[in-house]
Protein backbone atom coordinates (compact mmCIF):
# COMPACT_ATOMS: atom_id res chain seq x y z
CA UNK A 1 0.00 0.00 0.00
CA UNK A 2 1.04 3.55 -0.99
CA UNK A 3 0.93 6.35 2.13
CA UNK A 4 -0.10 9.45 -0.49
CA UNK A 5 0.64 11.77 2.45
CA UNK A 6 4.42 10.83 2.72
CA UNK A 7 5.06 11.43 -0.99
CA UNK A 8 7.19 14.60 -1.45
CA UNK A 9 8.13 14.61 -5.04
CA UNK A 10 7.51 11.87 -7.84
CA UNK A 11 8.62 10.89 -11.18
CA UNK A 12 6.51 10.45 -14.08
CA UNK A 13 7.49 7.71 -16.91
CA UNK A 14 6.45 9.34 -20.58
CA UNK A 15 5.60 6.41 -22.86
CA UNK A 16 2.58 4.19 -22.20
CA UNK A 17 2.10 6.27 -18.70
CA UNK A 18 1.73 10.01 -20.14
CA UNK A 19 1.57 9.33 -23.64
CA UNK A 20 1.15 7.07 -26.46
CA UNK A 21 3.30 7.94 -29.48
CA UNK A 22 3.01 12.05 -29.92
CA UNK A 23 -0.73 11.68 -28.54
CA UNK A 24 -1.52 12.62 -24.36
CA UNK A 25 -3.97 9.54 -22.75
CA UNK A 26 -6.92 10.77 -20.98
CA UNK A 27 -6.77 12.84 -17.71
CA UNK A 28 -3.00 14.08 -18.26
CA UNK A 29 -3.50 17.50 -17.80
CA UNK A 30 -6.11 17.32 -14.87
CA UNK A 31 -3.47 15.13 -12.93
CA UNK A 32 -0.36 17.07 -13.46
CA UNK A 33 -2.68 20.17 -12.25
CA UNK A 34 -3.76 18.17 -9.17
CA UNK A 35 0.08 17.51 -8.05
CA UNK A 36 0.91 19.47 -5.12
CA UNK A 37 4.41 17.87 -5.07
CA UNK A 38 7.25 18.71 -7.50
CA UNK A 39 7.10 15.69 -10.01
CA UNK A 40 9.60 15.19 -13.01
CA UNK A 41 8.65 14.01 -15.99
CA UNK A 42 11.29 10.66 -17.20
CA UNK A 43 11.73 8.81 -19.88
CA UNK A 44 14.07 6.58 -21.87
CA UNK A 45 13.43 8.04 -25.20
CA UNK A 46 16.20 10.41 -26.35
CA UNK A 47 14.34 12.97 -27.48
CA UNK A 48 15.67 16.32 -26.58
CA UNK A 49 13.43 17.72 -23.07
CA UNK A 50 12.37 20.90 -25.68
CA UNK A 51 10.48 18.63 -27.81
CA UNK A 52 8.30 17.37 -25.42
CA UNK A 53 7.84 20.78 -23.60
CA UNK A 54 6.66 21.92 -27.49
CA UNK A 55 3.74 18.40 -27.49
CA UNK A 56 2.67 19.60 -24.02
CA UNK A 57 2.48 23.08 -24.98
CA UNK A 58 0.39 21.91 -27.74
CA UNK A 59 -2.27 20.65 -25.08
CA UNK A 60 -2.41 23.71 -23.02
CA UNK A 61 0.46 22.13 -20.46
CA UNK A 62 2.98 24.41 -19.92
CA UNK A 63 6.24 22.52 -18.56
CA UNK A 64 10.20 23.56 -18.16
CA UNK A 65 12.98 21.79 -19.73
CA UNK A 66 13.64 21.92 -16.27
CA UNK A 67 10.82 19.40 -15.30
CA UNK A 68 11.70 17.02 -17.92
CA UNK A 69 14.63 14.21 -17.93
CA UNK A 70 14.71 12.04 -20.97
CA UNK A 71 18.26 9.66 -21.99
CA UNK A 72 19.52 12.85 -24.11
CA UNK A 73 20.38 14.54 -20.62
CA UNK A 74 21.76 11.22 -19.19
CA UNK A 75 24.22 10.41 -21.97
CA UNK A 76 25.20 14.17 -22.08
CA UNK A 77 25.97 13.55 -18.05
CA UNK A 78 27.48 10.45 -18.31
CA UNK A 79 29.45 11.94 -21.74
CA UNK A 80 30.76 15.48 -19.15
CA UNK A 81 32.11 13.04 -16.42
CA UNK A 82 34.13 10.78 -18.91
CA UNK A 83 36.60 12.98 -20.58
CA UNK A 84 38.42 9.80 -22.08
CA UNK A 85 35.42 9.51 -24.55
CA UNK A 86 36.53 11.67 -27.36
CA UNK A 87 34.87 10.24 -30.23
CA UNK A 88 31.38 8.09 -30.67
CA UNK A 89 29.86 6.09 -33.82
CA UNK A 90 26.20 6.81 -32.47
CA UNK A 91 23.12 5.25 -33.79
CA UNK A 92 19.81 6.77 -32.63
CA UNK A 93 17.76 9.84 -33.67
CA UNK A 94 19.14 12.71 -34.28
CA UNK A 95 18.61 14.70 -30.91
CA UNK A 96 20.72 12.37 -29.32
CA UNK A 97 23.57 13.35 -31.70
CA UNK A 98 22.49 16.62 -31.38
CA UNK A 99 23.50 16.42 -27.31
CA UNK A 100 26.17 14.24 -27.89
CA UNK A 101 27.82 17.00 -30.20
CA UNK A 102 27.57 19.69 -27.78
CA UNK A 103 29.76 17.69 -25.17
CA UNK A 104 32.90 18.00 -27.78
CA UNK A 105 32.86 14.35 -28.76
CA UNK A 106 33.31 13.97 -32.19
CA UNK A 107 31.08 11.82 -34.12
CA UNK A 108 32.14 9.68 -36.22
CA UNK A 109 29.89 8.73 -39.38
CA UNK A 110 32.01 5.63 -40.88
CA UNK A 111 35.10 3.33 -40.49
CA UNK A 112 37.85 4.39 -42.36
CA UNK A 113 40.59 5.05 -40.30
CA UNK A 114 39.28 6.21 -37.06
CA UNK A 115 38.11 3.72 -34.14
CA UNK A 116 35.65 5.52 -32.39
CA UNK A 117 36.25 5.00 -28.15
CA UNK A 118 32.33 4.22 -27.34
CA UNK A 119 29.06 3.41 -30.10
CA UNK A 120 26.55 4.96 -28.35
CA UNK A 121 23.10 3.55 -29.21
CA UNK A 122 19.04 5.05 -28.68
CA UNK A 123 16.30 4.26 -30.50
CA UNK A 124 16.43 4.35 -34.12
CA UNK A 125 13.18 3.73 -36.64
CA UNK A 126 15.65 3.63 -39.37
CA UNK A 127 18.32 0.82 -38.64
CA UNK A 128 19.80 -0.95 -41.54
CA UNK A 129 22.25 -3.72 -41.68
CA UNK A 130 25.01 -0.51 -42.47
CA UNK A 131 24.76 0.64 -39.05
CA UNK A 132 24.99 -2.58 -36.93
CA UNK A 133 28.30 -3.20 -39.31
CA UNK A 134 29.70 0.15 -38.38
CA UNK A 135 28.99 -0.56 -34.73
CA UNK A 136 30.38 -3.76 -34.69
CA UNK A 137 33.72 -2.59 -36.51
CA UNK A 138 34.35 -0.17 -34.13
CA UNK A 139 33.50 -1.83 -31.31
CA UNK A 140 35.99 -4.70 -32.39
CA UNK A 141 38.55 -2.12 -32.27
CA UNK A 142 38.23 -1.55 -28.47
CA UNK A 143 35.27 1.17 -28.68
CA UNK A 144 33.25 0.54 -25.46
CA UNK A 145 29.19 0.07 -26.19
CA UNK A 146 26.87 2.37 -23.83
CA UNK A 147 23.01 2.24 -24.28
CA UNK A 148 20.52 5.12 -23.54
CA UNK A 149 17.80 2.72 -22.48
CA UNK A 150 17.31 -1.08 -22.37
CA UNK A 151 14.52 -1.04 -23.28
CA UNK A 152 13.31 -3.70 -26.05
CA UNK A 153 9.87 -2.47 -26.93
CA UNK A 154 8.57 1.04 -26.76
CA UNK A 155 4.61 1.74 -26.69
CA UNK A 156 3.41 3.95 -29.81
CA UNK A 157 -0.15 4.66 -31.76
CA UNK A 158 0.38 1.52 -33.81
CA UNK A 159 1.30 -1.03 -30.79
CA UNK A 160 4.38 -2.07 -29.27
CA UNK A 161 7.49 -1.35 -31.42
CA UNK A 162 11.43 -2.21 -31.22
CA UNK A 163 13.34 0.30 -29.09
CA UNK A 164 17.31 0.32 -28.45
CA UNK A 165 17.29 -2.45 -26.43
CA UNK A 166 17.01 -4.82 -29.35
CA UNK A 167 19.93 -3.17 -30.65
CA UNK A 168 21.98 -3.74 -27.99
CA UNK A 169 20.86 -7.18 -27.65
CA UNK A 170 22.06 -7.38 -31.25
CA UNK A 171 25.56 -5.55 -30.89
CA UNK A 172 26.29 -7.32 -27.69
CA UNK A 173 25.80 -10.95 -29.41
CA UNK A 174 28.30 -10.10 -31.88
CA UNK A 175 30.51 -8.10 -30.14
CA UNK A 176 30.38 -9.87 -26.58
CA UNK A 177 30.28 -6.69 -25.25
CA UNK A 178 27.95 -5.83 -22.15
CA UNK A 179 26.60 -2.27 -22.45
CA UNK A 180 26.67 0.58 -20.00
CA UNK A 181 23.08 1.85 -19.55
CA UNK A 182 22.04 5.21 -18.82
CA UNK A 183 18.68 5.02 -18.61
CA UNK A 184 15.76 3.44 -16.65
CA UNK A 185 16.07 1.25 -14.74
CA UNK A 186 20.11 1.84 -14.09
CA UNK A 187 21.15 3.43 -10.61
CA UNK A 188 23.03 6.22 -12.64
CA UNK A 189 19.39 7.20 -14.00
CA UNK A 190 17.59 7.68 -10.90
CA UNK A 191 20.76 9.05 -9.63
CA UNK A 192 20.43 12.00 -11.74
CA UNK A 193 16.76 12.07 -11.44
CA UNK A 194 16.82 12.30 -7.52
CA UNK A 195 19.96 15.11 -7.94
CA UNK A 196 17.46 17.13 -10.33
CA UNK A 197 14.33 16.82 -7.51
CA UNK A 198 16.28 17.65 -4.62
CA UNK A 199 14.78 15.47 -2.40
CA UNK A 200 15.39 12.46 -0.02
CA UNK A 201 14.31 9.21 -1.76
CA UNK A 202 12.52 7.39 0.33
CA UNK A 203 10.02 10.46 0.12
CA UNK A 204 9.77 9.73 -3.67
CA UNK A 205 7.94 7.40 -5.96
CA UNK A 206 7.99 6.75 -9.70
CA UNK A 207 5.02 6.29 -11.88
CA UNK A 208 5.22 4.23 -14.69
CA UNK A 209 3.57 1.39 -17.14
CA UNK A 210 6.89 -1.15 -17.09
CA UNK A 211 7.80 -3.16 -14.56
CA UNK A 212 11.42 -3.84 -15.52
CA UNK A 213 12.33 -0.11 -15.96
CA UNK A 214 10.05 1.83 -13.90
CA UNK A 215 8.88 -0.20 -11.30
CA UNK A 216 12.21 -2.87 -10.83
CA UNK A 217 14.48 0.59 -10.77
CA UNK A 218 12.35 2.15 -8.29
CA UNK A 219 12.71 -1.01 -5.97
CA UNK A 220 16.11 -1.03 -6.57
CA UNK A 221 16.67 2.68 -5.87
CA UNK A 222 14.84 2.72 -2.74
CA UNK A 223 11.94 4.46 -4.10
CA UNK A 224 8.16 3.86 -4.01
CA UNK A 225 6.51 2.71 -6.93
CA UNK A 226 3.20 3.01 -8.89
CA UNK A 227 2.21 0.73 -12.03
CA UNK A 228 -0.10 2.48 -14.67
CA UNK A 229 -1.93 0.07 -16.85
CA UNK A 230 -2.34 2.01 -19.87
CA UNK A 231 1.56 0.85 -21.28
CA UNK A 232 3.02 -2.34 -21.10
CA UNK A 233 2.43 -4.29 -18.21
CA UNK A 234 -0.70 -5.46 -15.77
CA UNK A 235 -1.33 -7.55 -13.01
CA UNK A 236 -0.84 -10.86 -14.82
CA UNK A 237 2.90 -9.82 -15.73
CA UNK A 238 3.42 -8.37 -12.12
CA UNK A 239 2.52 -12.08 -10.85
CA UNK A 240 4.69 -13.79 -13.91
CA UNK A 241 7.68 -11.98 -12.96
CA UNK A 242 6.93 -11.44 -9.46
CA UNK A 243 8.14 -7.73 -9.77
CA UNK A 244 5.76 -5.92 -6.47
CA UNK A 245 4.77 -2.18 -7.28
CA UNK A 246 3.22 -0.29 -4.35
CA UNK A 247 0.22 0.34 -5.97
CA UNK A 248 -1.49 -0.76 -9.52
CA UNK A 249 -4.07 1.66 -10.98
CA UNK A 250 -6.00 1.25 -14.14
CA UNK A 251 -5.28 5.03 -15.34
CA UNK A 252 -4.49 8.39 -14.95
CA UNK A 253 -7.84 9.67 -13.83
CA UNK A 254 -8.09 6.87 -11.46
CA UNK A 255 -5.19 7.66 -9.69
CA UNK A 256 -5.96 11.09 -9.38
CA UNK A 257 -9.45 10.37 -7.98
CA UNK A 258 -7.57 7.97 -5.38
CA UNK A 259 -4.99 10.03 -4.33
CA UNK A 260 -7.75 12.67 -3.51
CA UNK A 261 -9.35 10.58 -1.80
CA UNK A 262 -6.65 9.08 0.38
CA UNK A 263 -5.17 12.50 1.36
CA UNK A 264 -8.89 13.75 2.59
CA UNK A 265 -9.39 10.52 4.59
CA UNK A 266 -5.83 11.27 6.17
CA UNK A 267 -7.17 14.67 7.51
C-alpha cells in the first residue's frame, strides 16, 4: 500500500504512462494540475526535453525543460564526467547526436581510419544492416558500447514497437560486449533524477507502465513505486515476474481520484 501523504516529489514515466506515441492519454492535464508535489517528468526516449515541452504546450500544459529528464540529458551527463570519450559512432535519432555534439565528442559517421572510443546507441526507426556493421567494426577495435535505455519495446499509436534495447541485444551478441546503460532502470538514471528533484528518496515514488524499468528501478533505488496500466504491463505480468509495485491503478484519472481521496481521509 502507498501512504499518499508521505510522498514529497515523484517521477513520471512518458511512454505508455503520459503518452502514447506524440498523442496525451486521458486525464493528463487534470493530474499534473492536481500535483501538489514537485514531479519530473522521465523517460528513456532520447528525445531532446524541448520537444516534449513543445507536445505539451500543444495541449495547453505548460512545462520547463527543467521538469523534464529524458536519456539525451543522461548520456550528455554520463558523456561530461568521462573525458576519455573523445569520439562516438552513435546510432539513434538525431537529438541524441544533437546532445552528444555539444559535449565536444566527435562523431564519427564511418570506419575508415578512425576507431571511435564508445558506439553509443538510442532508438532508431531507421536501422539498416550498415549501421549494426559500423557498430560492430568499431567496437571490435576496443570502442566501449553504452546504451541510452534497455529497453526492447517502446509503446506507440500503432502497438508495441522495437526500441534500443534490441539493438543492444544485437551488438552485444556479436561483439560480446555488455553495455553501459544510462537510462531506466540503471542506478546512474535515478541518480540523476533524484539530484534534479532535490529530495530524499525514500520520500519519492515513480510512476510508470513497465515493470522492468520503472517499477524494478524504483525497488532497486529505494523508491516507491506506482504501475499504470495504460503501457506495457498489468497484473498478470506483475505475478509472472513477481516484480511488487506499491500500488497498480488502471489510469491516470483513477489515480488522481484515489490520491484525492486518500489524502482527505488522512485529515
Amino acid at each position: 500500500m502507498l501512504d499518499f501523504s508521505s510522498l514529497e516529489g515523484i517521477m513520471i514515466d512518458i511512454d505508455g504512462t503520459l503518452m502514447r506515441g506524440d498523442k496525451l492519454l486521458p486525464g493528463v492535464k487534470e493530474f499534473l494540475e492536481f500535483l501538489n508535489i514537485p514531479f519530473l517528468i522521465v523517460s528513456n526516449n532520447s528525445k531532446l526535453p524541448k520537444r516534449y515541452v513543445d507536445i505539451f504546450r500543444k495541449n495547453n500544459i505548460i512545462l520547463k525543460e527543467s521538469q523534464i529528464l529524458t536519456t539525451t540529458i543522461t548520456t550528455k551527463k554520463y558523456l561530461e564526467s568521462h573525458s576519455e570519450i573523445k569520439s562516438a559512432y552513435v546510432i539513434g535519432k538525431p537529438d541524441l547526436e544533437e546532445v552528444i555534439i555539444t559535449t565536444g565528442v566527435k562523431v564519427l559517421k564511418d570506419f575508415s581510419g578512425d576507431i571511435a572510443d564508445a558506439v553509443i546507441v538510442g532508438g532508431d526507426f531507421n536501422l539498416n544492416y550498415e549501421k549494426l556493421k559500423l557498430a560492430i567494426l568499431h567496437l571490435q577495435g576496443g570502442a566501449v558500447l553504452i546504451g541510452s535505455n534497455g529497453d526492447m519495446l517502446i509503446p506507440t499509436e500503432e502497438g508495441l514497437v522495437p526500441e534500443a534495447g534490441m539493438t543492444l541485444a544485437a551488438l552485444t551478441a556479436g561483439a560480446g560486449i555488455k553495455p553501459i546503460i544510462l537510462g531506466k532502470p540503471d542506478k546512474y538514471f535515478f541518480d540523476c533524477a533524484i539530484d534534479i528533484l532535490g529530495i530524499e528518496s525514500n520520500r519519492v515514488a515513480m510512476l510508470g507502465d513497465r515493470l522492468e524499468t520503472d517499477v524494478l528501478g524504483a525497488i532497486d533505488y529505494g523508491i516507491k513505486s506506482i504501475l499504470i496500466k495504460t503501457g506495457v504491463d498489468d497484473e498478470l505480468v506483475v505475478k509472472n515476474k513477481e516484480i511488487y509495485p506499491n500500488l497498480i491503478v488502471e489510469d491516470l484519472v483513477k489515480l488522481k481520484k484515489m490520491w484525492y481521496r486518500r489524502i482527505n481521509d488522512e485529515k
